[in-house]
Every structure is written in C-alpha cells, then in structure tokens.
N, C-alpha and C. Protein backbone atom coordinates (compact mmCIF):
# COMPACT_ATOMS: atom_id res chain seq x y z
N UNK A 1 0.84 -1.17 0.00
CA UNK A 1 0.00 0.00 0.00
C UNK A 1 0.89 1.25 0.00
N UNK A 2 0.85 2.19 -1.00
CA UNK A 2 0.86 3.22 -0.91
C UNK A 2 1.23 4.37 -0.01
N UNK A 3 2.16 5.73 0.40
CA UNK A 3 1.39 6.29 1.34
C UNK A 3 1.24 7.06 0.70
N UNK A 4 0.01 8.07 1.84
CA UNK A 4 -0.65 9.20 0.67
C UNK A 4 -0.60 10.75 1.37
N UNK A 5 -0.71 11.42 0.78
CA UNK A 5 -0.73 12.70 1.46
C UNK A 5 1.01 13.32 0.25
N UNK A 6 1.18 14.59 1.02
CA UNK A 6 2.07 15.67 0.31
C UNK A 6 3.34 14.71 0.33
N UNK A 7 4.21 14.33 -0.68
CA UNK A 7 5.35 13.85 -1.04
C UNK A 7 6.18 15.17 0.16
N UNK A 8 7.51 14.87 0.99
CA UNK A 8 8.28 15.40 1.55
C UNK A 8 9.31 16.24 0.75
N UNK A 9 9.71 16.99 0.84
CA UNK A 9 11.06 17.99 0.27
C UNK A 9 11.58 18.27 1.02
N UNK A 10 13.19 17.77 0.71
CA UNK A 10 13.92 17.80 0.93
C UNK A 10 14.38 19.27 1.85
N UNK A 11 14.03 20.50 1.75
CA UNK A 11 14.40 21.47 2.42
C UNK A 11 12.86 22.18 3.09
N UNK A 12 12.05 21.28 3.36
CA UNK A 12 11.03 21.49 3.96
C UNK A 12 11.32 21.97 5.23
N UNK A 13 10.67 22.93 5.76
CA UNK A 13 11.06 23.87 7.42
C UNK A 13 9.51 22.82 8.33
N UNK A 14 11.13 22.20 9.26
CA UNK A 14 10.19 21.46 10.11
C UNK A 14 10.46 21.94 11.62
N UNK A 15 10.80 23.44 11.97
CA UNK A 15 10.44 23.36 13.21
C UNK A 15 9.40 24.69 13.16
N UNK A 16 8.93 24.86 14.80
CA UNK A 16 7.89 25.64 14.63
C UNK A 16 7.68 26.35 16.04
N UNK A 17 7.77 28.04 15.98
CA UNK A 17 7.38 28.58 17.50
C UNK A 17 5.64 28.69 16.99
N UNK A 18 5.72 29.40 18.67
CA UNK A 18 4.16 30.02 18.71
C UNK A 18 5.09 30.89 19.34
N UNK A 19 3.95 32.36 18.96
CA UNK A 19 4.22 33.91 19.79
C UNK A 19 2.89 34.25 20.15
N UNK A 20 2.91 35.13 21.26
CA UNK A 20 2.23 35.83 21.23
C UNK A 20 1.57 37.39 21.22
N UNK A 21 1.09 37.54 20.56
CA UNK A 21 1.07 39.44 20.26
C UNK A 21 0.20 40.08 20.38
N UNK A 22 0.23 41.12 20.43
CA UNK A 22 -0.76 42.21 20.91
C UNK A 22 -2.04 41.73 20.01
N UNK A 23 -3.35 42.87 20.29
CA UNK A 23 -4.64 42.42 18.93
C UNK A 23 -3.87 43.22 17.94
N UNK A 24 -3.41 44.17 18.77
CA UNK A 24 -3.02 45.61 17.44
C UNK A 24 -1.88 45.47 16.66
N UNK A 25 -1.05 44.58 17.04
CA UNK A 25 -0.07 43.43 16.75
C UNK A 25 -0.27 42.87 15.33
N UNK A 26 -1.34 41.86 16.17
CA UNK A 26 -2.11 40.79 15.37
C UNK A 26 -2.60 41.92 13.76
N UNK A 27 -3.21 42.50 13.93
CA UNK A 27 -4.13 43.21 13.11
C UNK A 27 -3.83 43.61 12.37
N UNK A 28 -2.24 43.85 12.29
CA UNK A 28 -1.18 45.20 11.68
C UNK A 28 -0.63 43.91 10.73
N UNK A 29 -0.20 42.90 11.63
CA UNK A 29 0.44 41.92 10.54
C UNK A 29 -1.06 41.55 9.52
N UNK A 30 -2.11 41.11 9.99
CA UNK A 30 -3.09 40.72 9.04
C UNK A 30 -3.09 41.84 7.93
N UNK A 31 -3.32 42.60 8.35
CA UNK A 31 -3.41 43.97 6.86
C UNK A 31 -2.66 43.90 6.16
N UNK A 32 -1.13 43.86 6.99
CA UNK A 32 -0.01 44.12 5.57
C UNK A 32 0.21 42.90 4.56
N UNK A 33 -0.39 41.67 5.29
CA UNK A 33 -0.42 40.47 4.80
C UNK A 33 -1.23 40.31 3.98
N UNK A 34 -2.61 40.89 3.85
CA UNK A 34 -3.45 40.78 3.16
C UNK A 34 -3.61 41.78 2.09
N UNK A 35 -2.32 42.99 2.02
CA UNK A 35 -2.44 44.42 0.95
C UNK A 35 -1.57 43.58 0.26
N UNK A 36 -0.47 42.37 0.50
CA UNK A 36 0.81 42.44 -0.27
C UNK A 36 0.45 40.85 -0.81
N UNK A 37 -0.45 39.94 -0.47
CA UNK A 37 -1.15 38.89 -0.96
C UNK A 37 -0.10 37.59 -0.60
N UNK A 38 0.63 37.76 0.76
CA UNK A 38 1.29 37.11 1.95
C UNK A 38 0.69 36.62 2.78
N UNK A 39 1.11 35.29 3.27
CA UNK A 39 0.30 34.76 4.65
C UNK A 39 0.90 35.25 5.78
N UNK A 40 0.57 35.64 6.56
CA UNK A 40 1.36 35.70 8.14
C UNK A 40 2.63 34.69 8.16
N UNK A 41 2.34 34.29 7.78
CA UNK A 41 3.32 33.35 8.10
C UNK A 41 5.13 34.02 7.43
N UNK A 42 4.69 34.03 6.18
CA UNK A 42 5.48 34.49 5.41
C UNK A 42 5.87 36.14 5.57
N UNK A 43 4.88 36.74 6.06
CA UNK A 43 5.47 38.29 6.87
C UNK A 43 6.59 37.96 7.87
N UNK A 44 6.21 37.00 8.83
CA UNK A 44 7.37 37.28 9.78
C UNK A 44 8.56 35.99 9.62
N UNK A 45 8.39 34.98 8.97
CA UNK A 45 9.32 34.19 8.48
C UNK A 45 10.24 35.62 7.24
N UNK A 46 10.18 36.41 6.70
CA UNK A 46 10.77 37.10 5.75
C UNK A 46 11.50 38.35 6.68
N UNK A 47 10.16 38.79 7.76
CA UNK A 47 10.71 39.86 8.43
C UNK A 47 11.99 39.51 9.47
N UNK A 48 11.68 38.13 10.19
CA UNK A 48 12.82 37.92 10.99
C UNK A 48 14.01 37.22 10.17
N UNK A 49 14.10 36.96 9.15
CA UNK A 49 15.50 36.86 8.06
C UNK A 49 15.92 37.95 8.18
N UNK A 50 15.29 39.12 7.73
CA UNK A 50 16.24 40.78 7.83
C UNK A 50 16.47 40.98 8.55
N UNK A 51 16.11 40.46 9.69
CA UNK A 51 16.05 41.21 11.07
C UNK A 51 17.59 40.46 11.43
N UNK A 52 17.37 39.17 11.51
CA UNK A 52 18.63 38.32 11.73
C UNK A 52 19.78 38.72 10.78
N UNK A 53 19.79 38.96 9.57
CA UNK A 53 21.14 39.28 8.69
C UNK A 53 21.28 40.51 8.91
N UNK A 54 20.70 41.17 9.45
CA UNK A 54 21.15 42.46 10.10
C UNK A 54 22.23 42.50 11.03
N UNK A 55 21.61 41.62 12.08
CA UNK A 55 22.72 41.38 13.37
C UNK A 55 22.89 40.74 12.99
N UNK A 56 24.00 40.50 12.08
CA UNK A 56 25.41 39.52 12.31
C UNK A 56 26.77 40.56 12.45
C-alpha cells in the first residue's frame, strides 16, 4: 500500500514557534499580509531573516 498525502522535500522547514502578540499586533500583521497577498506566516518568516542578517 501506498502512502498518501504531500510527497516530503527535501528542504522542507520542520520546526515551529508560537508567539504571542498584541490584537493591534495581530491586526497590523493581518493587513499588511493581506495588501501584499502574503500569509502571516510568510510576513514574519521574511521579516525575521532581515532582522537576523542584520545582526550579524
């Protein structure tokens, strides 16, 4: 038998926080996420890359 579901890749991101943030926080990321056609996810996975190659 088969397995089924999404085939794995190879550079797939398998770890994962939780945060937690303000509503006004929350709200600010939803907008800019939703003017620039980004998931949340991808706002602060992109924002904390700059943030990190900054400080080095």
């Amino acid at each position: 038998m088969t397995k089924m579901g999404r085939p794995r890749k190879d550079d797939a991101k398998r770890a994962s926080i939780t945060i937690r943030m303000s509503k006004e926080t929350h709200k600010k990321l939803n907008e800019y996420a939703s003017k620039h056609e980004l998931s949340m996810t991808e706002v602060a996975l992109r924002s904390l890359e700059e943030y990190l190659s900054k400080k080095k």
